[in-house]
N, C-alpha and C. Protein backbone atom coordinates (compact mmCIF):
# COMPACT_ATOMS: atom_id res chain seq x y z
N UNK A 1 0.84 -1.19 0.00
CA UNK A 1 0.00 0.00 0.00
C UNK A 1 0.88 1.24 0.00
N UNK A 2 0.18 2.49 -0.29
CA UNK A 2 1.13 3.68 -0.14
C UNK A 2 0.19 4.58 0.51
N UNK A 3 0.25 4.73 1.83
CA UNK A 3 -0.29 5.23 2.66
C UNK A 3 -0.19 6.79 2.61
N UNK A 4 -1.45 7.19 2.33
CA UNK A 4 -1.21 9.17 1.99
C UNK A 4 -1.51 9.99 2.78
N UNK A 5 -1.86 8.87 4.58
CA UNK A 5 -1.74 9.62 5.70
C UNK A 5 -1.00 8.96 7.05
N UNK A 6 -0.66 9.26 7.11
CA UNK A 6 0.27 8.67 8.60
C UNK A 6 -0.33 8.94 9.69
N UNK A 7 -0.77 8.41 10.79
CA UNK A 7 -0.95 8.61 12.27
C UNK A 7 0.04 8.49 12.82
N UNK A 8 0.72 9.42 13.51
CA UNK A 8 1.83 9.32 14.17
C UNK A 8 1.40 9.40 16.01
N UNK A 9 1.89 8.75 16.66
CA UNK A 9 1.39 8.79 18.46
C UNK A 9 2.51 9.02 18.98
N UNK A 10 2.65 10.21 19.81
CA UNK A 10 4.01 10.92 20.35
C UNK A 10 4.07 11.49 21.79
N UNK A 11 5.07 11.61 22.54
CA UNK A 11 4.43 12.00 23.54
C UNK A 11 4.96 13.42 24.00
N UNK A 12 3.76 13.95 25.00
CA UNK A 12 3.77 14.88 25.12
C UNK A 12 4.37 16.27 25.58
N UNK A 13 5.44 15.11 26.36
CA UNK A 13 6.96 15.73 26.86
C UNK A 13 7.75 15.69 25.74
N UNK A 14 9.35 16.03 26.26
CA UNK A 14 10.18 16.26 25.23
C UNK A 14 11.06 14.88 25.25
N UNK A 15 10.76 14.20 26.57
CA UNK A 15 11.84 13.36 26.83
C UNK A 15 13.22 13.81 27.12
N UNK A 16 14.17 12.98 27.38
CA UNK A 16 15.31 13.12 28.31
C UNK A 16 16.21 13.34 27.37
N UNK A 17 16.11 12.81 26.02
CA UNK A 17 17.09 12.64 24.82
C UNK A 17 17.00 13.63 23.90
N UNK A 18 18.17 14.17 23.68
CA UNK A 18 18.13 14.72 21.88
C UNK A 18 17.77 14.18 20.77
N UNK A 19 17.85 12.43 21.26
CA UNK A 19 17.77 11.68 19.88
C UNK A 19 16.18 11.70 19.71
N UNK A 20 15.48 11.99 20.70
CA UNK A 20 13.90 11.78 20.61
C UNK A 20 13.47 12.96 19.91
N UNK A 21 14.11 14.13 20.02
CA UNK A 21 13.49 15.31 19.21
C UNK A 21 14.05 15.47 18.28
N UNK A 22 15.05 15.08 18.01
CA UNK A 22 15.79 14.93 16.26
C UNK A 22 14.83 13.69 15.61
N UNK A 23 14.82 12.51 15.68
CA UNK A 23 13.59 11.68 15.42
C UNK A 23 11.95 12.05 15.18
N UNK A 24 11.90 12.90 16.05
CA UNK A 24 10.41 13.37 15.36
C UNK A 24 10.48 14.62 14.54
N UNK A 25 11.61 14.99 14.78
CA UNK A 25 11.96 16.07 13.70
C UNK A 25 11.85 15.63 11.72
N UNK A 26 12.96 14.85 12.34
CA UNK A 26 12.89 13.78 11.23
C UNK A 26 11.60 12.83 10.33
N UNK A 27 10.91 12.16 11.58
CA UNK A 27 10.04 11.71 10.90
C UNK A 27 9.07 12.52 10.53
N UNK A 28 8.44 14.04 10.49
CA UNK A 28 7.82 14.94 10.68
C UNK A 28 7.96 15.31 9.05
N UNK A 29 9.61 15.53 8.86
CA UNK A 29 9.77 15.95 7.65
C UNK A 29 10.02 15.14 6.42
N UNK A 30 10.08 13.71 6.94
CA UNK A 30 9.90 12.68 5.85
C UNK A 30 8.54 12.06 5.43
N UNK A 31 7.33 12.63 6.15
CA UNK A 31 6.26 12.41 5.73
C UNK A 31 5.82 13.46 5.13
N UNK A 32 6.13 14.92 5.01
CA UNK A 32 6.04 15.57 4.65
C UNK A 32 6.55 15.60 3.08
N UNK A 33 7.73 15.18 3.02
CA UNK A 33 8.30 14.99 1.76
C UNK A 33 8.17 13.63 1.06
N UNK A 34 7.68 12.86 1.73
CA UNK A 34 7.09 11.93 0.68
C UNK A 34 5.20 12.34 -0.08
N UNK A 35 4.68 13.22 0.42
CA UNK A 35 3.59 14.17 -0.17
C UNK A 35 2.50 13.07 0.27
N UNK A 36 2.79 12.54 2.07
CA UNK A 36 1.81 12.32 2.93
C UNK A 36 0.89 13.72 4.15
N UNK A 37 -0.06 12.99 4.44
CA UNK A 37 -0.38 13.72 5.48
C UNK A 37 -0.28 13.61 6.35
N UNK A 38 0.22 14.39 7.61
CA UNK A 38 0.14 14.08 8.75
C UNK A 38 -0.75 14.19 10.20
N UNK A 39 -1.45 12.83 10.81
CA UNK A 39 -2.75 12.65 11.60
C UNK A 39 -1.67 12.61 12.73
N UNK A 40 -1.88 13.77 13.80
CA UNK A 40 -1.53 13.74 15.41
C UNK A 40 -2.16 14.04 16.38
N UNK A 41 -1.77 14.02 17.77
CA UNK A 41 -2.63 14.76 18.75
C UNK A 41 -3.03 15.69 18.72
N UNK A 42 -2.84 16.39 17.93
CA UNK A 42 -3.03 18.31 18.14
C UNK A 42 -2.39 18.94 18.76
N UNK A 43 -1.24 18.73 19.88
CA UNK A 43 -0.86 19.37 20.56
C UNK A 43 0.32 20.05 19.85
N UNK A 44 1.04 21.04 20.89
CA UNK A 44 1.93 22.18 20.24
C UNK A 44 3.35 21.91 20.89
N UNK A 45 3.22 20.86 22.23
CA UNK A 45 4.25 20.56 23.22
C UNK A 45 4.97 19.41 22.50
N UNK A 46 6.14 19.15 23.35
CA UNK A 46 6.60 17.85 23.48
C UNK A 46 7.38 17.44 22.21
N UNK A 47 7.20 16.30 22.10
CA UNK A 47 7.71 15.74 21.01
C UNK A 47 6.37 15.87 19.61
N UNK A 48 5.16 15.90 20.10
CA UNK A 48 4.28 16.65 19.37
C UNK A 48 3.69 17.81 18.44
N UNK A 49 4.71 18.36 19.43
CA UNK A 49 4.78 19.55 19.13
C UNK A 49 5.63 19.58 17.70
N UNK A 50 7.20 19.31 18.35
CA UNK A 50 8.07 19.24 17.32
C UNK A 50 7.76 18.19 15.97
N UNK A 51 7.52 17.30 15.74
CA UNK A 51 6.73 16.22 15.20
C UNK A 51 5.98 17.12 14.13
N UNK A 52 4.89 17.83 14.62
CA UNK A 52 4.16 18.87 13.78
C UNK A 52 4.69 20.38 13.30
N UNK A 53 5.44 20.66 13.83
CA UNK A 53 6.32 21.60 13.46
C UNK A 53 7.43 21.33 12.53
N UNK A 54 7.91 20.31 12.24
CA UNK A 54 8.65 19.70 11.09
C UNK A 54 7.96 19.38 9.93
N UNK A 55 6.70 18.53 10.12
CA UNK A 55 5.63 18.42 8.85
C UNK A 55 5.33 20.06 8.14
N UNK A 56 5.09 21.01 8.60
CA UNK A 56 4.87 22.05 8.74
C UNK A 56 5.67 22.77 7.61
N UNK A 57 6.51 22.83 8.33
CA UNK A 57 8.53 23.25 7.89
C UNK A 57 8.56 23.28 6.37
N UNK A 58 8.04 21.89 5.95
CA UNK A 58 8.38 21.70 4.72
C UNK A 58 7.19 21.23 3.79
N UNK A 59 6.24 22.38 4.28
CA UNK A 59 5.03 22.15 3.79
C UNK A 59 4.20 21.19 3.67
N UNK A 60 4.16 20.01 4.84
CA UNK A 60 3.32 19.19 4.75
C UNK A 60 2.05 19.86 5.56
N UNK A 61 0.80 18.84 4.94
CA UNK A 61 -0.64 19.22 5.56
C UNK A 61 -0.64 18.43 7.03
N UNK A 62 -0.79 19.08 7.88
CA UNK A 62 -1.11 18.30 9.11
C UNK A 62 -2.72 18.58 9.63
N UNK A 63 -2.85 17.24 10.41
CA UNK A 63 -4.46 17.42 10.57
C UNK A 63 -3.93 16.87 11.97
N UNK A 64 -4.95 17.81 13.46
CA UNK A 64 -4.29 17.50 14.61
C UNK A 64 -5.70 17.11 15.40
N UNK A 65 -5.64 16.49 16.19
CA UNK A 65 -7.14 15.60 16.75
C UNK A 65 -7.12 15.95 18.28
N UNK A 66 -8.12 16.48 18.86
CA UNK A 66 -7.71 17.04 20.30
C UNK A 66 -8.69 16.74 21.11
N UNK A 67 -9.11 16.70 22.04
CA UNK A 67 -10.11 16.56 22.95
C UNK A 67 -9.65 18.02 23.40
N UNK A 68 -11.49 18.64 23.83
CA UNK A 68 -11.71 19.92 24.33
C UNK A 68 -11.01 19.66 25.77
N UNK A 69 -11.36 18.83 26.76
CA UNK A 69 -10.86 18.64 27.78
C UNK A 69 -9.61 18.86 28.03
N UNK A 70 -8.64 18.81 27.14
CA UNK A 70 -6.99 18.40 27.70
C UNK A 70 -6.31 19.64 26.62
N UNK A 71 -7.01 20.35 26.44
CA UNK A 71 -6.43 22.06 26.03
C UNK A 71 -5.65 22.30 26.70
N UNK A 72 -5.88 22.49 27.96
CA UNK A 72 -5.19 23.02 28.88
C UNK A 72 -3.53 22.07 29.37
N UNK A 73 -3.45 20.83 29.35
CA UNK A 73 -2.64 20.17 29.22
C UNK A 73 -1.77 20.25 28.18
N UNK A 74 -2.42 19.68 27.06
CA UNK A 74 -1.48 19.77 25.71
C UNK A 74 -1.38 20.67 24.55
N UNK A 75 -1.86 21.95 25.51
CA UNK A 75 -2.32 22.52 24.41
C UNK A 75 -2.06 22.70 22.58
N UNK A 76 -2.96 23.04 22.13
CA UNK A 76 -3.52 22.68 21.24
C UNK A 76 -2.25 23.87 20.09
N UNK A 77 -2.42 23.02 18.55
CA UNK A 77 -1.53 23.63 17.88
C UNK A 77 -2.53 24.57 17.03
N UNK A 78 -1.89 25.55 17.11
CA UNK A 78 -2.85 26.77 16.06
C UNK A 78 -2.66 27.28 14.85
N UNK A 79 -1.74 26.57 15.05
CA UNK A 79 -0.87 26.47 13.24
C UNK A 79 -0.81 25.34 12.25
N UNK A 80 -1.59 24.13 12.48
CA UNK A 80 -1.77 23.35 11.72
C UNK A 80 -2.50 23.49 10.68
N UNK A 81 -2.76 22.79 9.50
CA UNK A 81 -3.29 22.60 8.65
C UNK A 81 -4.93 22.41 8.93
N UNK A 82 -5.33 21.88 9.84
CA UNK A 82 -6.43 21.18 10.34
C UNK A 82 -6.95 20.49 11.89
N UNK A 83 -7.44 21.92 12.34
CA UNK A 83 -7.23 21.20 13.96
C UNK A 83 -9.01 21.09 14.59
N UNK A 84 -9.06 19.24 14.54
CA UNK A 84 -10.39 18.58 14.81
C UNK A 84 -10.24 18.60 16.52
N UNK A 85 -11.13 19.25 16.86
CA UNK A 85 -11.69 19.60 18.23
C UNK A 85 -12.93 18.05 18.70
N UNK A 86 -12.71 17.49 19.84
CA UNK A 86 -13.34 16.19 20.00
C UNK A 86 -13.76 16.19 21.37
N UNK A 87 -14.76 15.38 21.55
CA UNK A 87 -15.53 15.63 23.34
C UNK A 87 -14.97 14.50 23.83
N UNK A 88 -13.82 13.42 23.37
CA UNK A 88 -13.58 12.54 24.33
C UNK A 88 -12.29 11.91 23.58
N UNK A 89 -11.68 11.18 24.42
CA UNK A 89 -10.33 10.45 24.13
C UNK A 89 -10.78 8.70 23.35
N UNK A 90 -11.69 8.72 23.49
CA UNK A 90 -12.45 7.89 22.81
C UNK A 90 -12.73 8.47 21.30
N UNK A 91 -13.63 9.18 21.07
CA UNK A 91 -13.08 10.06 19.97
C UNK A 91 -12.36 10.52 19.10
N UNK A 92 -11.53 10.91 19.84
CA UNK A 92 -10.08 11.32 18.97
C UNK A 92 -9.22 10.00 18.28
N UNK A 93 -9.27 8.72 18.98
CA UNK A 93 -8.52 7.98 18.64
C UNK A 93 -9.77 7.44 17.54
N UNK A 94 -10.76 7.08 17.26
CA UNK A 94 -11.13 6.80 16.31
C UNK A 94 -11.52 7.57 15.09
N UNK A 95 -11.53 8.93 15.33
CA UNK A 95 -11.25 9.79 14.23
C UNK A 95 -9.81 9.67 13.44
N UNK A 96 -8.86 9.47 14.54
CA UNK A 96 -7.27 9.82 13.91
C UNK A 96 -7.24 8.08 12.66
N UNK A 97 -7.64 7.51 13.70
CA UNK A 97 -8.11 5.88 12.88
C UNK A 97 -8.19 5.89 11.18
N UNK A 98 -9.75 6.60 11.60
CA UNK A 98 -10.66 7.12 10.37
C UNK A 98 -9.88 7.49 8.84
N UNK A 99 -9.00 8.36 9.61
CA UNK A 99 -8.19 9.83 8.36
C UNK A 99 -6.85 9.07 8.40
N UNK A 100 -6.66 8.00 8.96
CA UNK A 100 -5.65 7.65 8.33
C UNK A 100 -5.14 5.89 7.90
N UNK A 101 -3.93 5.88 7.26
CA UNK A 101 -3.86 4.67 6.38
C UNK A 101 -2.83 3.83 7.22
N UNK A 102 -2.07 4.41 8.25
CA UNK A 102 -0.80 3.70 8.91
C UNK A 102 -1.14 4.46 10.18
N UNK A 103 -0.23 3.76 11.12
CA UNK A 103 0.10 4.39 12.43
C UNK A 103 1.59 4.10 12.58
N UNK A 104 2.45 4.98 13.26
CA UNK A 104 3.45 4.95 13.96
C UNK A 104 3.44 5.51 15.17
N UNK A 105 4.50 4.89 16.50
CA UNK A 105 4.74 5.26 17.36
C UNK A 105 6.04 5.73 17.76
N UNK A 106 6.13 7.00 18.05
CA UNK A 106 7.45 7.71 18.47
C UNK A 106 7.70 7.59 19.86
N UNK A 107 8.69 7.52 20.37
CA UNK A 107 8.96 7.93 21.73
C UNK A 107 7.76 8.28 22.44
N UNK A 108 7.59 7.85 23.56
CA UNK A 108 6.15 8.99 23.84
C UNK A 108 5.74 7.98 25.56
N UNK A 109 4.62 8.16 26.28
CA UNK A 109 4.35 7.71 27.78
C UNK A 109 3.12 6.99 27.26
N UNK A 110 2.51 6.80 28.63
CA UNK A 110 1.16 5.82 28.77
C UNK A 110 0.35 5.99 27.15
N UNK A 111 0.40 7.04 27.05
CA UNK A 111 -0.91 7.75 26.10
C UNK A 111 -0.21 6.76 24.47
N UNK A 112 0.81 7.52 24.05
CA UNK A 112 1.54 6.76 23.42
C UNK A 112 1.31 5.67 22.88
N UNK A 113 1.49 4.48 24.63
CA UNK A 113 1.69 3.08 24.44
C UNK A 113 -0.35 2.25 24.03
N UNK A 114 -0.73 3.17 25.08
CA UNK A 114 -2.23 3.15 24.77
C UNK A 114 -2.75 2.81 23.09
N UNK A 115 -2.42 4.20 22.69
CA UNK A 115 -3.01 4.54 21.11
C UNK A 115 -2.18 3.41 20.62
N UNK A 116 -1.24 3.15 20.68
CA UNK A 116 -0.50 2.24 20.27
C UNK A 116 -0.64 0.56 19.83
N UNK A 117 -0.75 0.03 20.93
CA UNK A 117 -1.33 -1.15 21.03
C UNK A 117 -3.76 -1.08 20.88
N UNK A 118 -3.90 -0.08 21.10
CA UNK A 118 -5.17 -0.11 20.56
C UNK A 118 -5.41 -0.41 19.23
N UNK A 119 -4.60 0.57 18.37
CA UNK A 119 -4.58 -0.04 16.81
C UNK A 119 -4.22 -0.94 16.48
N UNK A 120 -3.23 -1.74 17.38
CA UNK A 120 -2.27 -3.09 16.93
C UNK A 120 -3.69 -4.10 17.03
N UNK A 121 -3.90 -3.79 18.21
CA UNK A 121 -5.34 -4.75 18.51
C UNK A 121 -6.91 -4.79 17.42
N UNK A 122 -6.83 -3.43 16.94
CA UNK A 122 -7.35 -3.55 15.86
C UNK A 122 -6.93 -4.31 14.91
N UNK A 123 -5.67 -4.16 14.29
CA UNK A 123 -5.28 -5.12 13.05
C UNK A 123 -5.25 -6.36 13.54
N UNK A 124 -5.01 -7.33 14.43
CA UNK A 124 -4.90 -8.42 15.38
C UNK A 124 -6.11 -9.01 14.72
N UNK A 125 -7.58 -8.07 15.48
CA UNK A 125 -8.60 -8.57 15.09
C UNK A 125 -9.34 -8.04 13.67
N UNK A 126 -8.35 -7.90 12.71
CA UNK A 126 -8.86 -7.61 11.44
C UNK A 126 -10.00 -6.52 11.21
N UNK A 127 -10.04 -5.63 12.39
CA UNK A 127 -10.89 -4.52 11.96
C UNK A 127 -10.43 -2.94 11.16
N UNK A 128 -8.87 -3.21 10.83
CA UNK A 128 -8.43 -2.60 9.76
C UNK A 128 -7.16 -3.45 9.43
N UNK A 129 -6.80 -3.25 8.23
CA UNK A 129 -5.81 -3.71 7.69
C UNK A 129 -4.49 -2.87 7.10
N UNK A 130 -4.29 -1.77 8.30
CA UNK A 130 -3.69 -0.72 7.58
C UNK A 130 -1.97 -0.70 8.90
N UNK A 131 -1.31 -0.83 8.42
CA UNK A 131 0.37 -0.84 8.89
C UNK A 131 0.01 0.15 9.82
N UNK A 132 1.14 -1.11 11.13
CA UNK A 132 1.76 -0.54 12.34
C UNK A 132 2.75 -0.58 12.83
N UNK A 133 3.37 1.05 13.48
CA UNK A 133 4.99 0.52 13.40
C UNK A 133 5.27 1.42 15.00
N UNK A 134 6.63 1.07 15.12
CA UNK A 134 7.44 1.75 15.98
C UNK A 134 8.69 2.22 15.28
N UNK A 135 8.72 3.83 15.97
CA UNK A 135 9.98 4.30 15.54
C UNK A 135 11.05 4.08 16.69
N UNK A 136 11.97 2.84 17.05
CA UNK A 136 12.57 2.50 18.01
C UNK A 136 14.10 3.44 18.36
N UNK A 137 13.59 4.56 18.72
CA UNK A 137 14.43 5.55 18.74
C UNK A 137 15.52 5.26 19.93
N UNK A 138 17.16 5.23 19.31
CA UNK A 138 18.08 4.70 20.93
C UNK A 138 17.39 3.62 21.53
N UNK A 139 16.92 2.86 21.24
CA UNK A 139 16.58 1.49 21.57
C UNK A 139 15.43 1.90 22.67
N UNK A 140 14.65 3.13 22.73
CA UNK A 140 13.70 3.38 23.28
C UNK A 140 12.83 2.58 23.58
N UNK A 141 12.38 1.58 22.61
CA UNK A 141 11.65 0.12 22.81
C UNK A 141 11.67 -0.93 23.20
N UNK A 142 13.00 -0.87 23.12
CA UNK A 142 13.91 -2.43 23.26
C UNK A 142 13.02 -3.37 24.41
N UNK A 143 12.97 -2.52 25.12
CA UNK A 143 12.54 -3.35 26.32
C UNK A 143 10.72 -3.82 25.75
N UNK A 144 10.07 -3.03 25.46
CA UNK A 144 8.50 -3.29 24.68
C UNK A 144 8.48 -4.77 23.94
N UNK A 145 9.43 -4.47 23.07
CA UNK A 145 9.63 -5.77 22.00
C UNK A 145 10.40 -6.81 22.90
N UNK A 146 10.78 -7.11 23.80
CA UNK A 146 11.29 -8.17 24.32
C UNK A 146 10.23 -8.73 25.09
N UNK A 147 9.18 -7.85 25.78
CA UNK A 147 8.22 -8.42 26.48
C UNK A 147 7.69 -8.97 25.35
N UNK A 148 6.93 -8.27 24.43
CA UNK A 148 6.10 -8.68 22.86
C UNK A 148 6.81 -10.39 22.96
N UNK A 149 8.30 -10.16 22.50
CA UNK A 149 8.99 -11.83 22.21
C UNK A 149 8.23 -12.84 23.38
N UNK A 150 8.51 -11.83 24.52
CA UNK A 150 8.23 -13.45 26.00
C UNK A 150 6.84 -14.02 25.92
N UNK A 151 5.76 -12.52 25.19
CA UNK A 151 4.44 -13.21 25.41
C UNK A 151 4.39 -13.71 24.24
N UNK A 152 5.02 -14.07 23.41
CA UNK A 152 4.89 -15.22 22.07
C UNK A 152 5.55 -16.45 22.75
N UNK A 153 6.85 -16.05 23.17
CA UNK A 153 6.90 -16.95 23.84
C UNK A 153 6.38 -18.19 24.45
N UNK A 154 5.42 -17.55 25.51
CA UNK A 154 4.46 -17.85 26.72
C UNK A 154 3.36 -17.97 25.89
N UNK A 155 3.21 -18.32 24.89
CA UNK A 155 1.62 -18.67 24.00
C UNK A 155 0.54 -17.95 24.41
N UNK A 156 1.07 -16.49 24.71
CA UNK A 156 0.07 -15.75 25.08
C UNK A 156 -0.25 -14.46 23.60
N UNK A 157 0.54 -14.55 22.75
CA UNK A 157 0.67 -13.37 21.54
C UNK A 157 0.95 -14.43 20.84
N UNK A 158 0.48 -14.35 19.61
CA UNK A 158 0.94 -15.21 18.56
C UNK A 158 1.61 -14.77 17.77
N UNK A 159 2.41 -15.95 16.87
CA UNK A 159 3.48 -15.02 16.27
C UNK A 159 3.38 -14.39 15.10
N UNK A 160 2.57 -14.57 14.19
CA UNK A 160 1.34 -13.67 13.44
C UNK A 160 1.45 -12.14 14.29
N UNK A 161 -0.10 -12.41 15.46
CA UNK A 161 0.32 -11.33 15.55
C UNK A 161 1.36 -10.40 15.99
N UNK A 162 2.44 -10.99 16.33
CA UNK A 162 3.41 -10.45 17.06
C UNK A 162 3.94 -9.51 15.54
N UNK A 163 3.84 -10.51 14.25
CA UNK A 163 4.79 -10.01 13.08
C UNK A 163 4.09 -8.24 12.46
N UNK A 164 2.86 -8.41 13.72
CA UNK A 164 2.20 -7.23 12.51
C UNK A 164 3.14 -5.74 13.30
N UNK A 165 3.82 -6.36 13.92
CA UNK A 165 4.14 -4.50 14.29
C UNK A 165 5.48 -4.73 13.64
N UNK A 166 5.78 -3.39 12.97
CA UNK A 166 6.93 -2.95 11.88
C UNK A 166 7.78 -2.19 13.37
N UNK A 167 9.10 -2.31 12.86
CA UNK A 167 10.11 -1.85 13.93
C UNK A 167 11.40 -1.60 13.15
N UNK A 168 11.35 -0.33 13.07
CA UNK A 168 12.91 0.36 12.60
C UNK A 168 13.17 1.31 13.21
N UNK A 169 15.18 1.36 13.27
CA UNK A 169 14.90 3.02 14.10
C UNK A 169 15.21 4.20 13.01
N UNK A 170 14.92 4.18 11.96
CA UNK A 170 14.77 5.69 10.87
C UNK A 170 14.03 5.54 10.46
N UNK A 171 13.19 7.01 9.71
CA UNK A 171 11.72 7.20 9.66
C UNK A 171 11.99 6.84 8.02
N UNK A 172 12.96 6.89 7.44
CA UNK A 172 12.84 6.48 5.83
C UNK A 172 12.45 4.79 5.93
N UNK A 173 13.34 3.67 6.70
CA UNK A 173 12.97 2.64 6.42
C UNK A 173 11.64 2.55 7.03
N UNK A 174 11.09 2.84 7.91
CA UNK A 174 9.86 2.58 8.36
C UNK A 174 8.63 3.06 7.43
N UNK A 175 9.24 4.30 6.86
CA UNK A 175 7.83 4.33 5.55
C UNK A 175 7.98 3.69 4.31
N UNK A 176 9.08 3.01 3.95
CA UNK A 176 9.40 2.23 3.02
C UNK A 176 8.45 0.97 3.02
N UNK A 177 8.49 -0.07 4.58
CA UNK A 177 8.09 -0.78 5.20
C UNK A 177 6.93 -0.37 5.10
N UNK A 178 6.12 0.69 5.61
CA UNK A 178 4.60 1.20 5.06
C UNK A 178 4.55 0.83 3.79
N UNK A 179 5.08 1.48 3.02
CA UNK A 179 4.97 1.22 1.85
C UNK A 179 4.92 -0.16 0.62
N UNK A 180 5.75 -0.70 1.19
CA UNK A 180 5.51 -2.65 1.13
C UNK A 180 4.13 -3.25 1.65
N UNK A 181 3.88 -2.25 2.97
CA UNK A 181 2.89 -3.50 3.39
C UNK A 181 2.06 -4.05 2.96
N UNK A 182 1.45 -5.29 3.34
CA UNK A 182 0.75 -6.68 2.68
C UNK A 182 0.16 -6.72 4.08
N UNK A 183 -0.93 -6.72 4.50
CA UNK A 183 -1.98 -7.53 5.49
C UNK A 183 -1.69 -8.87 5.41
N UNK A 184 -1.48 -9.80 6.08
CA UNK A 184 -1.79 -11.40 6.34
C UNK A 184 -3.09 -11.31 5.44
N UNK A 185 -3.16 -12.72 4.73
CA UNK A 185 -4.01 -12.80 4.25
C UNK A 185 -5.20 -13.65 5.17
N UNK A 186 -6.90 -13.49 4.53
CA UNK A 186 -7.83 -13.77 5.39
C UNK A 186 -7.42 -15.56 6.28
N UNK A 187 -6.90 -16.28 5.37
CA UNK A 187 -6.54 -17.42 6.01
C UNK A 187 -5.93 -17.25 7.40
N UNK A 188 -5.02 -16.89 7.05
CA UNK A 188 -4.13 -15.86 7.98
C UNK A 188 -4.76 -16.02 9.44
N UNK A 189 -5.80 -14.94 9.30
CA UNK A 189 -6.02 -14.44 10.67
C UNK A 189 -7.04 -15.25 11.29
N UNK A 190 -7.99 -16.11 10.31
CA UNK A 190 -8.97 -17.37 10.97
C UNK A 190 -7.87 -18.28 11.53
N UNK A 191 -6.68 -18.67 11.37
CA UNK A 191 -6.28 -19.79 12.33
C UNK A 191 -5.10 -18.96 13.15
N UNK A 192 -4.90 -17.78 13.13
CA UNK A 192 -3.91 -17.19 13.71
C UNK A 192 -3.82 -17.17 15.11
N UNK A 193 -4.80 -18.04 16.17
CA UNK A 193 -4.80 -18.30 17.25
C UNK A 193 -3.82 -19.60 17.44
N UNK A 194 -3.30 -20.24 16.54
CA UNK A 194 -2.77 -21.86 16.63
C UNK A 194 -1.60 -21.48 16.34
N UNK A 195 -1.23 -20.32 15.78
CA UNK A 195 0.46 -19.68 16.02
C UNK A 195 0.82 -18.59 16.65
């Protein structure tokens, strides 16, 4: 597929690292220049912030998804391309869903890991078929994907689904990898409990 919007999930701090805000810098401006759109929180902070301020930069369209409630927290970017105002966090994540063709996850906290594995769980159970990845920034993940391995392991994740999350740490191979993707086919996911 060639995905002509990206959901990106970031978090709302800056984090401890340079490499985390050069990374969303980065991936910000490589979706931009591949003449995608970019689906985020809305916010103006954090790695979010920067994230959307790079799409921006180099003239990409960004569309930012916010709950009225958490203005005051994250506040909201006023310079985007498109900023969808929402009455719940429930909401927002199925709008950002909606408008877009992929998800990635950047660096980011609870919220992040949340949106994160919500969509994975979507493709799991075949209620979209659209690429999910991590941008494993400084091995920011490392530890995520090793649990992922133990519960395949432990016949608790199968290894199907374990294969559906994409994991690189630069934002070119990871949209490349978008760009390849292939869904398991329907066979696939009817016996995908027995692997």
């Amino acid at each position: 597929m060639n995905p002509t919007r990206i959901c990106v999930f970031a978090g709302s701090k800056p984090g401890a690292r340079a490499e985390y805000r050069n990374a969303a810098e980065a991936l910000g401006r490589e979706i931009a220049d591949r003449n995608c759109g970019l689906v985020y929180g809305g916010g103006c902070v954090g790695l979010m912030g920067v994230l959307a301020d790079a799409a921006l930069s180099q003239g990409g369209h960004v569309t930012g998804v916010i709950p009225a409630a958490i203005f005051s927290k994250e506040v909201e970017h006023r310079g985007v391309s498109d900023l969808r105002v929402v009455s719940s966090m429930h909401e927002r994540k199925s709008l950002m869903s909606e408008l877009s063709d992929g998800f990635v996850a950047l660096p980011g906290g609870l919220g992040t890991l949340e949106e994160l594995f919500e969509v994975l769980t979507w493709a799991q159970l075949g209620i979209h078929t659209k690429p999910c990845g991590v941008l494993n920034v400084d091995g920011y993940y490392d530890g995520l994907l090793s649990f992922l391995d133990h519960a395949v392991a432990e016949s608790l994740v199968g290894g199907i689904d374990r294969s559906l999350l994409i994991v690189e740490e630069q934002p070119a191979a990871l949209l490349e990898q978008f760009a390849a993707y292939q869904a398991p086919p329907i066979e696939k996911w009817l016996d995908r409990r027995q692997t």
